[in-house]
PDB file of N, CA and C in Angstrom:
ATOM      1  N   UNK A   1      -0.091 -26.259  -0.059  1.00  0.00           N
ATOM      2  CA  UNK A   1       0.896 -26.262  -1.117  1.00  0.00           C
ATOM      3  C   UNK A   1       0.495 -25.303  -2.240  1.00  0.00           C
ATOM      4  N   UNK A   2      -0.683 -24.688  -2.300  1.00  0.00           N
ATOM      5  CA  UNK A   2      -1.123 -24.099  -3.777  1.00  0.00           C
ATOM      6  C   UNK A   2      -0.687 -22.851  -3.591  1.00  0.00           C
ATOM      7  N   UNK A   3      -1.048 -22.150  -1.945  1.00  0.00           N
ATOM      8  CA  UNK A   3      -0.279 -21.059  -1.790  1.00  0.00           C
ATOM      9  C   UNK A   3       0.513 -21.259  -0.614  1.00  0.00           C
ATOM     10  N   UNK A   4       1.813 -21.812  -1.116  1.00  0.00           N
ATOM     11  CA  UNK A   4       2.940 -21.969  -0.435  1.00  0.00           C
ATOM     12  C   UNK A   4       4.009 -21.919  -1.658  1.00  0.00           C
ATOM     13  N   UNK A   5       5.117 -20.836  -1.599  1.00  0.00           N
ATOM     14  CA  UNK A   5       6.044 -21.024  -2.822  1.00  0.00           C
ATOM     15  C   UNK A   5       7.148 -21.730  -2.487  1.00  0.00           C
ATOM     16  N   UNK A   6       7.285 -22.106  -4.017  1.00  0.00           N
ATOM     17  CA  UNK A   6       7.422 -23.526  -4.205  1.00  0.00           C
ATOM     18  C   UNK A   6       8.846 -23.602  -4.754  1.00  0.00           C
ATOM     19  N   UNK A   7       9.435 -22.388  -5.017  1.00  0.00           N
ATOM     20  CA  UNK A   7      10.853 -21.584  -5.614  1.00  0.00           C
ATOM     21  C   UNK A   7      11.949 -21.867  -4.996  1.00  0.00           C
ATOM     22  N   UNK A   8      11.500 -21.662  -3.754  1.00  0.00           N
ATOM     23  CA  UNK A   8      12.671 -21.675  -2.753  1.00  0.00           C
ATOM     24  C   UNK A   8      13.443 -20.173  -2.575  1.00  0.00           C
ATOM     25  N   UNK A   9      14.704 -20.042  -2.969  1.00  0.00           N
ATOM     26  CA  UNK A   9      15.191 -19.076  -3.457  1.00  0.00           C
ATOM     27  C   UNK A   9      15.385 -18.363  -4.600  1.00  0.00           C
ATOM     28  N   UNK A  10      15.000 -19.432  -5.820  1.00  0.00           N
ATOM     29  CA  UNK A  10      14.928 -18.658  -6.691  1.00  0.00           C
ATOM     30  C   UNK A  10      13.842 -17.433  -7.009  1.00  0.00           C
ATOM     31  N   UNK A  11      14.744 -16.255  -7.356  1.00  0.00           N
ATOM     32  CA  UNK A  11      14.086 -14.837  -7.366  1.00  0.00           C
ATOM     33  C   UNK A  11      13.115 -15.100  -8.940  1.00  0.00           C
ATOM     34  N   UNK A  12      11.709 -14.735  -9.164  1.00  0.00           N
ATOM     35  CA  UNK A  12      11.434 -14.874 -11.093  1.00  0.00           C
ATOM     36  C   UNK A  12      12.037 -13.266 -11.204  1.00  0.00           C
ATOM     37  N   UNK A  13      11.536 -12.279 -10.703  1.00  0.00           N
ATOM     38  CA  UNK A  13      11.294 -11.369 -10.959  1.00  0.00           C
ATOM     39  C   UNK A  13      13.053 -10.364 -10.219  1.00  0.00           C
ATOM     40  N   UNK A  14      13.404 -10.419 -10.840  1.00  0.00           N
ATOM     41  CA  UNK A  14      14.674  -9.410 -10.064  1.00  0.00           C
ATOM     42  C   UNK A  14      14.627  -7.816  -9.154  1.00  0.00           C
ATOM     43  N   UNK A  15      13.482  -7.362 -10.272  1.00  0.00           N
ATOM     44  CA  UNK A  15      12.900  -5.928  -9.814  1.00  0.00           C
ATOM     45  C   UNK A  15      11.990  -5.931  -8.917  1.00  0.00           C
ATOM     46  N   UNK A  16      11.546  -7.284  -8.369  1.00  0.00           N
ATOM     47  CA  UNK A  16      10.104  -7.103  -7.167  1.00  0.00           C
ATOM     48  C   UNK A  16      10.945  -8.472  -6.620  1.00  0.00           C
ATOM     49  N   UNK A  17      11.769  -8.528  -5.729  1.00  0.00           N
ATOM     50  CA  UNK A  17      12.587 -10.214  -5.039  1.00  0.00           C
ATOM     51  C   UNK A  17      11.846 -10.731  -3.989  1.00  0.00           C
ATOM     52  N   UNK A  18      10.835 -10.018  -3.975  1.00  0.00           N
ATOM     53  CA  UNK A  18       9.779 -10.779  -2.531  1.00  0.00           C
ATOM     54  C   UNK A  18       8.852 -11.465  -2.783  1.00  0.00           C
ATOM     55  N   UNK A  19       8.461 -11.607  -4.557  1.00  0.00           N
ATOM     56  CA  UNK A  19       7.452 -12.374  -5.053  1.00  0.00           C
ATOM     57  C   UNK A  19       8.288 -14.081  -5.540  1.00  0.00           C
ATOM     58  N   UNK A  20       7.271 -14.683  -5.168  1.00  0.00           N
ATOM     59  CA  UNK A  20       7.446 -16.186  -5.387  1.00  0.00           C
ATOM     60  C   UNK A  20       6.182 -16.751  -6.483  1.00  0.00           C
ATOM     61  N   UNK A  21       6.284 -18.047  -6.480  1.00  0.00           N
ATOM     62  CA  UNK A  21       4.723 -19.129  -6.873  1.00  0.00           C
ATOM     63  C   UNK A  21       4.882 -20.114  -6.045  1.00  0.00           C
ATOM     64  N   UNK A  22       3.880 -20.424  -6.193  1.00  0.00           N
ATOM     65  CA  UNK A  22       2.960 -21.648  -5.304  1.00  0.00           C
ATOM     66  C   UNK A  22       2.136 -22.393  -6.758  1.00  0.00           C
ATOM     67  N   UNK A  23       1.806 -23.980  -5.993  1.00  0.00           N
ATOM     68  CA  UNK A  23       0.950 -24.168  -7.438  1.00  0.00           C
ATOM     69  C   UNK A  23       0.016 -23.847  -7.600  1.00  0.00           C
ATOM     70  N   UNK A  24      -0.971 -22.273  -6.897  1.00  0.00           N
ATOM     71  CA  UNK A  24      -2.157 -22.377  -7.899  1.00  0.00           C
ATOM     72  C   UNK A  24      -1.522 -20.848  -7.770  1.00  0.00           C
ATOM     73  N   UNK A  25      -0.549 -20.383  -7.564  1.00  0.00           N
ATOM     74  CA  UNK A  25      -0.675 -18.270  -7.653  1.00  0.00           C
ATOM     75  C   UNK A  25       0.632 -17.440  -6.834  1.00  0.00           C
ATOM     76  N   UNK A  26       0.571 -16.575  -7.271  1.00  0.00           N
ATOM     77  CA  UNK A  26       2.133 -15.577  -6.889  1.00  0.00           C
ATOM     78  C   UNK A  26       1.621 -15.389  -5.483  1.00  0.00           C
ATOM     79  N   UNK A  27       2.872 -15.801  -4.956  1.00  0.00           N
ATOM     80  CA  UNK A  27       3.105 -15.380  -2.934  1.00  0.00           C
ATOM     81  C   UNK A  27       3.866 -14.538  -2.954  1.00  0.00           C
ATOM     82  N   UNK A  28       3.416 -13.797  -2.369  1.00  0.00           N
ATOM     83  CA  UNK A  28       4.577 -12.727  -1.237  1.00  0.00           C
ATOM     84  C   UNK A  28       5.407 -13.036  -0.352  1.00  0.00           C
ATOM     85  N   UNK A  29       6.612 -13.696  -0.286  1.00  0.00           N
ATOM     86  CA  UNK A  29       7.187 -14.388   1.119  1.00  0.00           C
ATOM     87  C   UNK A  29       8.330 -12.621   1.492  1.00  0.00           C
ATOM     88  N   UNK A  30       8.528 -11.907   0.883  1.00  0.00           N
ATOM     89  CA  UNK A  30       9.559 -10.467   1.421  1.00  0.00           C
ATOM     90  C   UNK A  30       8.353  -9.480   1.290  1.00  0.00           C
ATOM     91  N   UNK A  31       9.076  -8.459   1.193  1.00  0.00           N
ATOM     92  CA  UNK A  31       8.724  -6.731   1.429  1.00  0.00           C
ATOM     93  C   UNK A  31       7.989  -7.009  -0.089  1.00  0.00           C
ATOM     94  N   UNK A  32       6.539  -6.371   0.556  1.00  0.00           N
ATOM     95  CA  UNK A  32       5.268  -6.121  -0.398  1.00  0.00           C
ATOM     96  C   UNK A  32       4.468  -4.747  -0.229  1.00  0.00           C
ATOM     97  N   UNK A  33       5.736  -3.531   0.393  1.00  0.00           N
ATOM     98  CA  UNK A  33       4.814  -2.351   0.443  1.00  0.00           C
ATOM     99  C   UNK A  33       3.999  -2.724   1.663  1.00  0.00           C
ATOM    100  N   UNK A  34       2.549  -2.175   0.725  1.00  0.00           N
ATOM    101  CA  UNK A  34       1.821  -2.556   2.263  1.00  0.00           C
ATOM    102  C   UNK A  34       0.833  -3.977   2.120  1.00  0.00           C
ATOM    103  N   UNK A  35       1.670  -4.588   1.676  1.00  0.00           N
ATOM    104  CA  UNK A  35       0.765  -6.193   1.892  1.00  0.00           C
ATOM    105  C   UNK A  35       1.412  -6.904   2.533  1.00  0.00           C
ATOM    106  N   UNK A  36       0.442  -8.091   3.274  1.00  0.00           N
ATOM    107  CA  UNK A  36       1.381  -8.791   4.438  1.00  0.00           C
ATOM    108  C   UNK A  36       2.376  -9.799   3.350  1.00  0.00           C
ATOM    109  N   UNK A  37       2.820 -10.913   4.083  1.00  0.00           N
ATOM    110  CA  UNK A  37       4.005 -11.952   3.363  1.00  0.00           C
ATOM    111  C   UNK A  37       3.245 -12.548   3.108  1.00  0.00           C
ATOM    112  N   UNK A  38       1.455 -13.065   3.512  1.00  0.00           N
ATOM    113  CA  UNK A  38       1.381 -14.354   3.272  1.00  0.00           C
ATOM    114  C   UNK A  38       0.515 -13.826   1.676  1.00  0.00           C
ATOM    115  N   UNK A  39       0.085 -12.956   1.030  1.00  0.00           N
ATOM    116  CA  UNK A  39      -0.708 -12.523   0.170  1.00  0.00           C
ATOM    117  C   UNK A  39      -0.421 -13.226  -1.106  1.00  0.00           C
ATOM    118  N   UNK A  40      -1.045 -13.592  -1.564  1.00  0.00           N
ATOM    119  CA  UNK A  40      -1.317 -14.027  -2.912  1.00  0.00           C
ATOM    120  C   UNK A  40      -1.372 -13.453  -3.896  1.00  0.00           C
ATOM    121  N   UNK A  41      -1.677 -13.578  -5.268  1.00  0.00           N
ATOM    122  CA  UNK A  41      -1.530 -12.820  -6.464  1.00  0.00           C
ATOM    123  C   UNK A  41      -2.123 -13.613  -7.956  1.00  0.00           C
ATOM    124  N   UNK A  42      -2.703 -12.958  -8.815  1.00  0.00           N
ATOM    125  CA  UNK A  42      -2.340 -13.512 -10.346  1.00  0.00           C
ATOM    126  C   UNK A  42      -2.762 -12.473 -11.117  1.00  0.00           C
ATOM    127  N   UNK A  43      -2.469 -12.646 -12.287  1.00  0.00           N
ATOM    128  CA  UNK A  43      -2.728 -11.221 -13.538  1.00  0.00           C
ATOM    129  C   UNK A  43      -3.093 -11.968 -14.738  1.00  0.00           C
ATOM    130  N   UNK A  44      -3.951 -11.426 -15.701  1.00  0.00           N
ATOM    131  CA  UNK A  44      -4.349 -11.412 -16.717  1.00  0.00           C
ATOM    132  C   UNK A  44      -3.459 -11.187 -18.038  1.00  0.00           C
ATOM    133  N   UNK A  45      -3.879 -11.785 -19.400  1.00  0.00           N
ATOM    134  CA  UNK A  45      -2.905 -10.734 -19.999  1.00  0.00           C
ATOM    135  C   UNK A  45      -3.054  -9.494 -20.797  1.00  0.00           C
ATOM    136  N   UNK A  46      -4.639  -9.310 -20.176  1.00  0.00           N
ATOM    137  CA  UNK A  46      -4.855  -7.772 -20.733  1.00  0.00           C
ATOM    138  C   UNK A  46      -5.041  -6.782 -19.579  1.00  0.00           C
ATOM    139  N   UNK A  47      -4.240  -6.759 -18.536  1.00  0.00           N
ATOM    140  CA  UNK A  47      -4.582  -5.634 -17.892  1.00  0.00           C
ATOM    141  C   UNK A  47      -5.352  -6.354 -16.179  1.00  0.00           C
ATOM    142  N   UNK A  48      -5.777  -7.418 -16.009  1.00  0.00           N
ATOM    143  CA  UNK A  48      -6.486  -8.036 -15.023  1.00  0.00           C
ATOM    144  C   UNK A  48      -5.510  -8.296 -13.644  1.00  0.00           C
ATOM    145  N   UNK A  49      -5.858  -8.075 -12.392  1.00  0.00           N
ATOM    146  CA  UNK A  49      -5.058  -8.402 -11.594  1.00  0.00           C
ATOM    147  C   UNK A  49      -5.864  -8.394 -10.009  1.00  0.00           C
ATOM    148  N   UNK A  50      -5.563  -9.544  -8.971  1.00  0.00           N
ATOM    149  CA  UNK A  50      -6.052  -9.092  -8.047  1.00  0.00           C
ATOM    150  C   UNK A  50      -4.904  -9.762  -7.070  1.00  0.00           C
ATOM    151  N   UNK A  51      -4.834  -9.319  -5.684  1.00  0.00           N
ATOM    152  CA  UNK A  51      -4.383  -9.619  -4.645  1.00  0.00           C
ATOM    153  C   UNK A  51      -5.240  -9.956  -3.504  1.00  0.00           C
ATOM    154  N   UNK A  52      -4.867 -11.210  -2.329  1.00  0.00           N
ATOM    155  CA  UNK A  52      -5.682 -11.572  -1.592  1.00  0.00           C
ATOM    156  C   UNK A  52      -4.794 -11.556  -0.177  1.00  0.00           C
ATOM    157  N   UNK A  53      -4.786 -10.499   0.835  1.00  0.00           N
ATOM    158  CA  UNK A  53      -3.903 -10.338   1.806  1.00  0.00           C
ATOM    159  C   UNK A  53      -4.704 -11.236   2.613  1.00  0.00           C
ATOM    160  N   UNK A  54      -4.763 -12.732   3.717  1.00  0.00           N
ATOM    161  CA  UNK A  54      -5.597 -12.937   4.140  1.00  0.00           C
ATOM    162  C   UNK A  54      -5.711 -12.537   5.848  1.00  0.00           C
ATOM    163  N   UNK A  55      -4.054 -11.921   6.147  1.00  0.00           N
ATOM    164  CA  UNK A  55      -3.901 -11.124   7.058  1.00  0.00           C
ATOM    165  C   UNK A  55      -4.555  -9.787   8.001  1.00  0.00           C
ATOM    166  N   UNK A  56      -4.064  -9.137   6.404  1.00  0.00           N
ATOM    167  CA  UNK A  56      -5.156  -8.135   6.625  1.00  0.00           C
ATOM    168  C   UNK A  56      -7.083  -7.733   6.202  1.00  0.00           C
ATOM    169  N   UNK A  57      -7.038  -9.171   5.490  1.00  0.00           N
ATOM    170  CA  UNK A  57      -8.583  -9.607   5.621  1.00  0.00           C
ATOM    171  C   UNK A  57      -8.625  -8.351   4.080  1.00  0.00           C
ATOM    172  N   UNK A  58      -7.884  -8.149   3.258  1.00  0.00           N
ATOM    173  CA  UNK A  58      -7.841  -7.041   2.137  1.00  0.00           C
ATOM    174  C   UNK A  58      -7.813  -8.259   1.223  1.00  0.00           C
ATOM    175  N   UNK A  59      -8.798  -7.632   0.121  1.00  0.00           N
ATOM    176  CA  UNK A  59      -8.980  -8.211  -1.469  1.00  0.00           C
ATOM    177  C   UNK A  59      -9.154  -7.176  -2.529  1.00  0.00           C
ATOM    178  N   UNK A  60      -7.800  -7.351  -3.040  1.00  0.00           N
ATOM    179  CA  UNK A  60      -7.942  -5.835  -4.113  1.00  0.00           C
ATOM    180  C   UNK A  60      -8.078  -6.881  -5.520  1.00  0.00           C
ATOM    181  N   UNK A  61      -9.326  -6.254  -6.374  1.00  0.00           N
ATOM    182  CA  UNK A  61      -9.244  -6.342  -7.614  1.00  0.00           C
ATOM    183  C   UNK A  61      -8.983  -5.348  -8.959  1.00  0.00           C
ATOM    184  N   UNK A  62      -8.348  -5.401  -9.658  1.00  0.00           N
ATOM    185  CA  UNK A  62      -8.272  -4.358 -10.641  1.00  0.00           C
ATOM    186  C   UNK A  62      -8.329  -4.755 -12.487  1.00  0.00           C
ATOM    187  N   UNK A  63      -9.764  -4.398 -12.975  1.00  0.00           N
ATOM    188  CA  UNK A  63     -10.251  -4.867 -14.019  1.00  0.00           C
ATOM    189  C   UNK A  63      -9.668  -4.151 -14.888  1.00  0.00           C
ATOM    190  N   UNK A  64      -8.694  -4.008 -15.889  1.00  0.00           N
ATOM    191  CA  UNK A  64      -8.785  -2.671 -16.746  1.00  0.00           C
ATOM    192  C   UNK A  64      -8.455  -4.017 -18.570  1.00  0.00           C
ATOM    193  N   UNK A  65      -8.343  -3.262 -19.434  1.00  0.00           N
ATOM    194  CA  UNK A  65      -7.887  -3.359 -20.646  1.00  0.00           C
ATOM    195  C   UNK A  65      -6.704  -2.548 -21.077  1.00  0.00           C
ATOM    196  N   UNK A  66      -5.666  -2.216 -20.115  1.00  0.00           N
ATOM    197  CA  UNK A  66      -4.600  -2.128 -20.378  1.00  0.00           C
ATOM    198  C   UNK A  66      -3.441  -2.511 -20.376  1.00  0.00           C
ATOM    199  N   UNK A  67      -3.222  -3.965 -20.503  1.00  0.00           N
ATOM    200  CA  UNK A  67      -2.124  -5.114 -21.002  1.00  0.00           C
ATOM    201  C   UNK A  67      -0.757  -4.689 -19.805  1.00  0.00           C
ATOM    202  N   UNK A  68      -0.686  -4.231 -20.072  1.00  0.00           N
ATOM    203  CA  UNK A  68       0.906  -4.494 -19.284  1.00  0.00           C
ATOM    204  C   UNK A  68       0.834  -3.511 -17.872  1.00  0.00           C
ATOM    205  N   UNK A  69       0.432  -2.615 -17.960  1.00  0.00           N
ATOM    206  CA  UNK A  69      -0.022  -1.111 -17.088  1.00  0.00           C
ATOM    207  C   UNK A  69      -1.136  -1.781 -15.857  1.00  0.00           C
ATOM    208  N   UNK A  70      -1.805  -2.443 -16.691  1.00  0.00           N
ATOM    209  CA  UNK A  70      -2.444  -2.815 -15.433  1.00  0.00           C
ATOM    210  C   UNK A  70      -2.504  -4.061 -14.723  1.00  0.00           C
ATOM    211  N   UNK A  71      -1.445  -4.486 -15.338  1.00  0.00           N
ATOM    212  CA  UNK A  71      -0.871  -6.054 -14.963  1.00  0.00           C
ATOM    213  C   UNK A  71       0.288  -5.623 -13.703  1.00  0.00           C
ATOM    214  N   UNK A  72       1.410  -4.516 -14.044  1.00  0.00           N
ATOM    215  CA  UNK A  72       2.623  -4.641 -13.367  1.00  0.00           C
ATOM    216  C   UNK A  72       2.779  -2.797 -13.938  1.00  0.00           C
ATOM    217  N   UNK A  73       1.996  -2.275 -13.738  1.00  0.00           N
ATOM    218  CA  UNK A  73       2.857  -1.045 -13.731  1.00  0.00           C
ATOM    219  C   UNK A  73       2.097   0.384 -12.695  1.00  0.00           C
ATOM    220  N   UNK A  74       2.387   1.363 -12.682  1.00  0.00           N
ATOM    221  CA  UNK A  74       1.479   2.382 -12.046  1.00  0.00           C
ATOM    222  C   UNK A  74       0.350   2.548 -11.621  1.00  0.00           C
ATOM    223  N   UNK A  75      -0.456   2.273 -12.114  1.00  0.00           N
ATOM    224  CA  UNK A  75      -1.979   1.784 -11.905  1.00  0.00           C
ATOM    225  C   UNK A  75      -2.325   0.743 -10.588  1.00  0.00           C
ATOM    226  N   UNK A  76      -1.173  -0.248 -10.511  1.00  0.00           N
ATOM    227  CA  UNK A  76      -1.435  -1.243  -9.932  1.00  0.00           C
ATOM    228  C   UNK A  76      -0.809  -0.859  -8.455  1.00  0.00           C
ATOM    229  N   UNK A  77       0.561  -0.389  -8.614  1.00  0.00           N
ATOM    230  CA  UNK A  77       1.261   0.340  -7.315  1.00  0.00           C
ATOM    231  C   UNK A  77       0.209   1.392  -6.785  1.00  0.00           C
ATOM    232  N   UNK A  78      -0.538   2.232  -7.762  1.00  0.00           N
ATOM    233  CA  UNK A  78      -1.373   3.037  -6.909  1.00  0.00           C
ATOM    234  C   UNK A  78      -3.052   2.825  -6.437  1.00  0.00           C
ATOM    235  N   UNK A  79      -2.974   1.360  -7.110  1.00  0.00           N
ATOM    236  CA  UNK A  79      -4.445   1.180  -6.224  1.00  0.00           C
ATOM    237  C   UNK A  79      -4.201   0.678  -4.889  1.00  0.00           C
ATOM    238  N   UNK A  80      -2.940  -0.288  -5.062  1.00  0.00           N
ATOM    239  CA  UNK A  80      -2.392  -0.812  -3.584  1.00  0.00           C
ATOM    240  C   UNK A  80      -2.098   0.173  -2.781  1.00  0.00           C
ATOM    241  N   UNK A  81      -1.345   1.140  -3.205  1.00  0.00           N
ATOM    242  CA  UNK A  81      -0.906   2.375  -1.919  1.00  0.00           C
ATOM    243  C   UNK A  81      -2.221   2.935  -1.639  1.00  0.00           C
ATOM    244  N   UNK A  82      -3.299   3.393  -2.080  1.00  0.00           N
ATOM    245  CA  UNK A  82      -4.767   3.825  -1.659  1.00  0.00           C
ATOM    246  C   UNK A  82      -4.864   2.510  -0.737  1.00  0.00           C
ATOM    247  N   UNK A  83      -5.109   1.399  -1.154  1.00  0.00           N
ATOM    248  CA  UNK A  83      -5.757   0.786  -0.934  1.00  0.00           C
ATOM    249  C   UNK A  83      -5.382   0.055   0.553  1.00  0.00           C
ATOM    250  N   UNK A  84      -3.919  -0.047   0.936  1.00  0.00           N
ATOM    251  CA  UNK A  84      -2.983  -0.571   2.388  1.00  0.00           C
ATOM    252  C   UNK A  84      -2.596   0.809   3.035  1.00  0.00           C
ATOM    253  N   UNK A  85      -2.645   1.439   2.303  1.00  0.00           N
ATOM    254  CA  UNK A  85      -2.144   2.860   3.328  1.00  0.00           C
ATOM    255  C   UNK A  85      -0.617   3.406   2.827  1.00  0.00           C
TER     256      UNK A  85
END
């Protein structure tokens, strides 16, 4: 149940509709680029973020001090595209 979302259909995010929650962290149940569906998620609110694909056996972390950028913006799309292919 902690990572199983728990939403149903409701979308949080309109601009990313494949992300969900679970009660302990953000699931992937749609299209995640290159992460599988079952991957996990959480962010900081200065910039902190990691993903846990357990599919593809991938654990991306990304430490920065830049609040929003490295929570949900460029930075984060391009460590994942290095990082899944």
């Amino acid at each position: 149940m902690m990572m199983a979302n728990q939403l149903g259909d409701l979308k949080p995010d309109p601009d990313d509709p494949g992300w969900g929650f679970g009660y302990g962290a953000g699931i992937l149940g749609g299209d995640g680029g290159g992460l599988s569906t079952s991957t996990w998620t959480w962010v900081g609110a200065y910039g902190h973020v990691f993903f846990v694909d357990p599919i593809s056996a991938t654990t991306i972390v990304v430490l920065t001090n830049t609040a929003f950028e490295g929570v949900n913006g460029q930075l984060v799309d391009d460590v994942d595209d290095a990082a899944t292919g």
